[in-house]
C-alpha atoms as a PDB file:
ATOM      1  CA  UNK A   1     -10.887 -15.706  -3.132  1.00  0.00           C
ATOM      2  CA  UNK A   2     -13.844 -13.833  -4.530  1.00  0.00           C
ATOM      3  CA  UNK A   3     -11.706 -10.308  -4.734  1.00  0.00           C
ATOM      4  CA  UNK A   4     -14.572  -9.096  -6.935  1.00  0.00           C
ATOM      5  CA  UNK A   5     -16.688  -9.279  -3.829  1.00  0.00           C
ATOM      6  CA  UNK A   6     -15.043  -6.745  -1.814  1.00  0.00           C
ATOM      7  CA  UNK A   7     -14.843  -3.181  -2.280  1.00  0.00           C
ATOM      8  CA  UNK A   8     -11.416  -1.130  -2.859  1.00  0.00           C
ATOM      9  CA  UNK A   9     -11.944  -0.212   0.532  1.00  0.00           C
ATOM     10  CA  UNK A  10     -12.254  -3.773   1.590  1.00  0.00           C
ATOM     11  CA  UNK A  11      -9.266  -4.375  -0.204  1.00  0.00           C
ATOM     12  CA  UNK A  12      -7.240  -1.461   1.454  1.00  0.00           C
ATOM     13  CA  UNK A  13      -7.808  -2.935   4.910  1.00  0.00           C
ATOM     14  CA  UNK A  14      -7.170  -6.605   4.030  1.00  0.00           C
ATOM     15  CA  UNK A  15      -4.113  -5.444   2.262  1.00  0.00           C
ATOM     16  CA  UNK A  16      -2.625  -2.954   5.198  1.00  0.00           C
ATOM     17  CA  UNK A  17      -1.807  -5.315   7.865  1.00  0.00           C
ATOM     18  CA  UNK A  18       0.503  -7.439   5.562  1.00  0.00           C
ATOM     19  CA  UNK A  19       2.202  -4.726   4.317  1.00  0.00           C
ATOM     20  CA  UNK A  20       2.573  -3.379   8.200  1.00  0.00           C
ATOM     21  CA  UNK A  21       4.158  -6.868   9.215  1.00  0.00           C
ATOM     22  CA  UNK A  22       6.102  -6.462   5.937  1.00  0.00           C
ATOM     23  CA  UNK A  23       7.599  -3.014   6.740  1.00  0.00           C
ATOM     24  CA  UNK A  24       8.631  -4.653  10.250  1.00  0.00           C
ATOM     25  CA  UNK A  25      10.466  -7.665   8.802  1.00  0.00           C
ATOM     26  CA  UNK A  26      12.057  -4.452   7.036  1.00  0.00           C
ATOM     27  CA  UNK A  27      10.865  -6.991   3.898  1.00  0.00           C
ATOM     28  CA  UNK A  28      10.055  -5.339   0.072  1.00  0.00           C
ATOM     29  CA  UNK A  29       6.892  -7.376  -1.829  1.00  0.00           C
ATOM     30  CA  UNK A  30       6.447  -7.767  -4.822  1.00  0.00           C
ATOM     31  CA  UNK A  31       2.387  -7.682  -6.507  1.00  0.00           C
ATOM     32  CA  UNK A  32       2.874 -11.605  -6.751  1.00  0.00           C
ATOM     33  CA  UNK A  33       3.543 -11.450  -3.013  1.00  0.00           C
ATOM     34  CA  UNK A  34       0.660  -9.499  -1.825  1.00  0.00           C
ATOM     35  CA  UNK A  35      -1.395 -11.852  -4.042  1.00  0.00           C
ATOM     36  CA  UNK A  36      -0.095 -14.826  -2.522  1.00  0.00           C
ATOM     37  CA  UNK A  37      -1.026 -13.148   1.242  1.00  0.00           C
ATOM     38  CA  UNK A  38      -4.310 -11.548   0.179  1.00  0.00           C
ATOM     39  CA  UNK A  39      -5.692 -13.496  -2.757  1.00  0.00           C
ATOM     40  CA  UNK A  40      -5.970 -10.155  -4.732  1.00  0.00           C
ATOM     41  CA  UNK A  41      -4.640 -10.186  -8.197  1.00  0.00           C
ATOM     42  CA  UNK A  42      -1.478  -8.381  -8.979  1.00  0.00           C
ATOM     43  CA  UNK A  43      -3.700  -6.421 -11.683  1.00  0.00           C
ATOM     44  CA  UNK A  44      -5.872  -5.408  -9.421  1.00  0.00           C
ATOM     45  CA  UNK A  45      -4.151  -4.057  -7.039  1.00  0.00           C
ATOM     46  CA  UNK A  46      -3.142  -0.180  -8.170  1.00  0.00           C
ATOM     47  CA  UNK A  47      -6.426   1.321  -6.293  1.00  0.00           C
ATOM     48  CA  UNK A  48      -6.329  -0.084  -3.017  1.00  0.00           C
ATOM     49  CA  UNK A  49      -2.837   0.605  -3.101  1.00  0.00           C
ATOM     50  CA  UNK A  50      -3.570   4.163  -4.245  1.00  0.00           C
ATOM     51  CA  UNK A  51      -6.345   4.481  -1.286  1.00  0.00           C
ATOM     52  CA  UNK A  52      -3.736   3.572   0.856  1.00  0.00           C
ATOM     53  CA  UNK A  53      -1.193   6.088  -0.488  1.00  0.00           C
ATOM     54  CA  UNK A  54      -3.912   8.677   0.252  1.00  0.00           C
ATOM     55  CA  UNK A  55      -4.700   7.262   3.779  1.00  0.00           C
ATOM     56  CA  UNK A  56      -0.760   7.766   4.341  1.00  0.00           C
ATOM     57  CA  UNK A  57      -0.522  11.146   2.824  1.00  0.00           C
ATOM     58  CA  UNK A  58      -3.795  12.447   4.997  1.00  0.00           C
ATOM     59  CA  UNK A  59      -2.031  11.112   8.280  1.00  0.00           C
ATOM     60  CA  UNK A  60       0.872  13.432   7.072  1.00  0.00           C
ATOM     61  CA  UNK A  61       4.090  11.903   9.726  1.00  0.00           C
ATOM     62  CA  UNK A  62       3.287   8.484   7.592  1.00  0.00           C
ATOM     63  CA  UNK A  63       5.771   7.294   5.311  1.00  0.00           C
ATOM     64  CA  UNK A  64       4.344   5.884   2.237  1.00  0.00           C
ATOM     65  CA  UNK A  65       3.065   1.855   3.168  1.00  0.00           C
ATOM     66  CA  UNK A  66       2.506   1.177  -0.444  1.00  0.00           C
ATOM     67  CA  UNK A  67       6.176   2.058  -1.549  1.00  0.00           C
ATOM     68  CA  UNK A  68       7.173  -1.064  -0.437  1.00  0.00           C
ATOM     69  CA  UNK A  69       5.283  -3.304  -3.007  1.00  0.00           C
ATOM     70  CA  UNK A  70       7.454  -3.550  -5.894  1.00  0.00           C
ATOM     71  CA  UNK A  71       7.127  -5.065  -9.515  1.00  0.00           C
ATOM     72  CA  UNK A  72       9.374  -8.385  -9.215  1.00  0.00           C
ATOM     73  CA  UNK A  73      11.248  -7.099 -12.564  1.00  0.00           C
ATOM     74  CA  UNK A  74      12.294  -3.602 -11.626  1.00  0.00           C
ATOM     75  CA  UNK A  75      12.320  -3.769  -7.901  1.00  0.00           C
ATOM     76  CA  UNK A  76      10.491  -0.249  -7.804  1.00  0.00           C
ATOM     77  CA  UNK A  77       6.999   0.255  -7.924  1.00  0.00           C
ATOM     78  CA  UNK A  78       5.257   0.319 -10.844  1.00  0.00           C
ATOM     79  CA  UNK A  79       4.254   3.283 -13.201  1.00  0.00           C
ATOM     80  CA  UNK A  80       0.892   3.849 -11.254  1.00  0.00           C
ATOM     81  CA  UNK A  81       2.435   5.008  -8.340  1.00  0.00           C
ATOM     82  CA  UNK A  82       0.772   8.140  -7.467  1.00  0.00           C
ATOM     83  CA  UNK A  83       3.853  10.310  -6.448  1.00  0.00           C
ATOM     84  CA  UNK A  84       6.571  10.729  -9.008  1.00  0.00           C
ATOM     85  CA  UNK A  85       9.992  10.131  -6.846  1.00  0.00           C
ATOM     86  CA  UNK A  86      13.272   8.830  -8.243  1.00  0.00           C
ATOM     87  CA  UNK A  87      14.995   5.664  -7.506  1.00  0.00           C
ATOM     88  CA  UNK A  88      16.956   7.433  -4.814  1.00  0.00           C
ATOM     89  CA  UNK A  89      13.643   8.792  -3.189  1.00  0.00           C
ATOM     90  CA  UNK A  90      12.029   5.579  -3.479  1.00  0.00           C
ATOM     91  CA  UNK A  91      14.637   3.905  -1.577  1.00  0.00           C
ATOM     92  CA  UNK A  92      14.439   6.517   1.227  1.00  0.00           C
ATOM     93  CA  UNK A  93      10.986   6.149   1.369  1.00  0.00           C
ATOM     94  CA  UNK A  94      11.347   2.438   1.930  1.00  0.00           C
ATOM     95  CA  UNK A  95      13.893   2.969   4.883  1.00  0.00           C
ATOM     96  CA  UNK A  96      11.340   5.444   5.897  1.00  0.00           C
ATOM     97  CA  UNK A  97       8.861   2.889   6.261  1.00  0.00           C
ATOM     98  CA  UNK A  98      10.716   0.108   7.638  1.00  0.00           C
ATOM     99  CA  UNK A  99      12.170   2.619  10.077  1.00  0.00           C
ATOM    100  CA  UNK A 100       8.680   3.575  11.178  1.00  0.00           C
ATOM    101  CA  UNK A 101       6.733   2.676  14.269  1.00  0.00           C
ATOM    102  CA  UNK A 102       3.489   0.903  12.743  1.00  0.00           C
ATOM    103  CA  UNK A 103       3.182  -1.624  15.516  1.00  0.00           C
ATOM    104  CA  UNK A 104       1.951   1.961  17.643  1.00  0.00           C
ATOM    105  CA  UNK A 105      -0.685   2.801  15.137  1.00  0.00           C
ATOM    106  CA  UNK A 106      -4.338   1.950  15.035  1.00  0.00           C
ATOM    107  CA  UNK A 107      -5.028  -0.320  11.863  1.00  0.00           C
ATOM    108  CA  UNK A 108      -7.006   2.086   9.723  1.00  0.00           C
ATOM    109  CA  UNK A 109     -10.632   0.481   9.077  1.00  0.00           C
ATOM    110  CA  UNK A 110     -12.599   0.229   5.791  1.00  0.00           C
ATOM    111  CA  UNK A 111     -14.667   3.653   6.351  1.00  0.00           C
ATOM    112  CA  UNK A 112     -10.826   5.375   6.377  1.00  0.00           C
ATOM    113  CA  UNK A 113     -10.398   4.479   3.142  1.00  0.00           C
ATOM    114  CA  UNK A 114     -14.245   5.246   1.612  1.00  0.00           C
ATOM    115  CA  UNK A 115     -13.691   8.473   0.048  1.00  0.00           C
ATOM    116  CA  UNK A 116     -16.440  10.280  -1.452  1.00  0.00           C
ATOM    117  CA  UNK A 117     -17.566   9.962  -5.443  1.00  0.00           C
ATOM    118  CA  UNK A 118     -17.049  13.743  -5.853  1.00  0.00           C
ATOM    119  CA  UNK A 119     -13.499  13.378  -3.911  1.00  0.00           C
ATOM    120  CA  UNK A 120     -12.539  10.752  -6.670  1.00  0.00           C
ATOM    121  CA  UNK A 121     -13.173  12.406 -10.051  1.00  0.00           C
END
């Protein structure tokens, strides 16, 4: 997969939908997992991850999607993740989002995630 192609944005919306069916098979992924669904490279990962953090955060009753990619090691997400939380708030995050209806939600498209330059520095 040409991930270089495709814009963090791009990446946000191909990355959403497996973590959605993830969070409803109540199922944690690691980075090598969401590589092996979206063909995006563990590495590169951390901003569409982020940009869906942010698209969570803005919808404010949305638990965190993102928490539930984990580093295969630790089992917690990595240092990058944008909201400092302790173990125990990371795992009631997770039950937050595998609690949560997502199947009800409208699959957020790539314009949801475009944020302006200004917005980003």
């Amino acid at each position: 997969m040409a991930e270089s192609r495709l814009s963090l944005a791009d990446q946000a919306v191909l990355i959403w939908p497996v973590l959605v069916f993830a969070a409803r098979m109540q199922r944690v992924l690691t980075y090598g997992d969401v590589h092996d669904f979206t063909g995006i490279p563990a590495h590169f990962q951390g901003e569409p991850l982020y940009l869906i953090h942010r698209y969570c955060e803005r919808k404010k009753d949305y638990p965190l999607l993102n928490s539930i990619v984990v580093s295969a090691d630790t089992g917690f997400p990595g240092d990058g993740f944008p909201k400092k939380m302790t173990p125990q708030q990371h795992l009631e995050e997770r039950a937050r989002v595998f609690a949560y209806g997502w199947s009800g939600k409208d699959k957020p498209r790539r314009e949801d995630f475009d944020v302006p330059q200004s917005a980003t520095a």
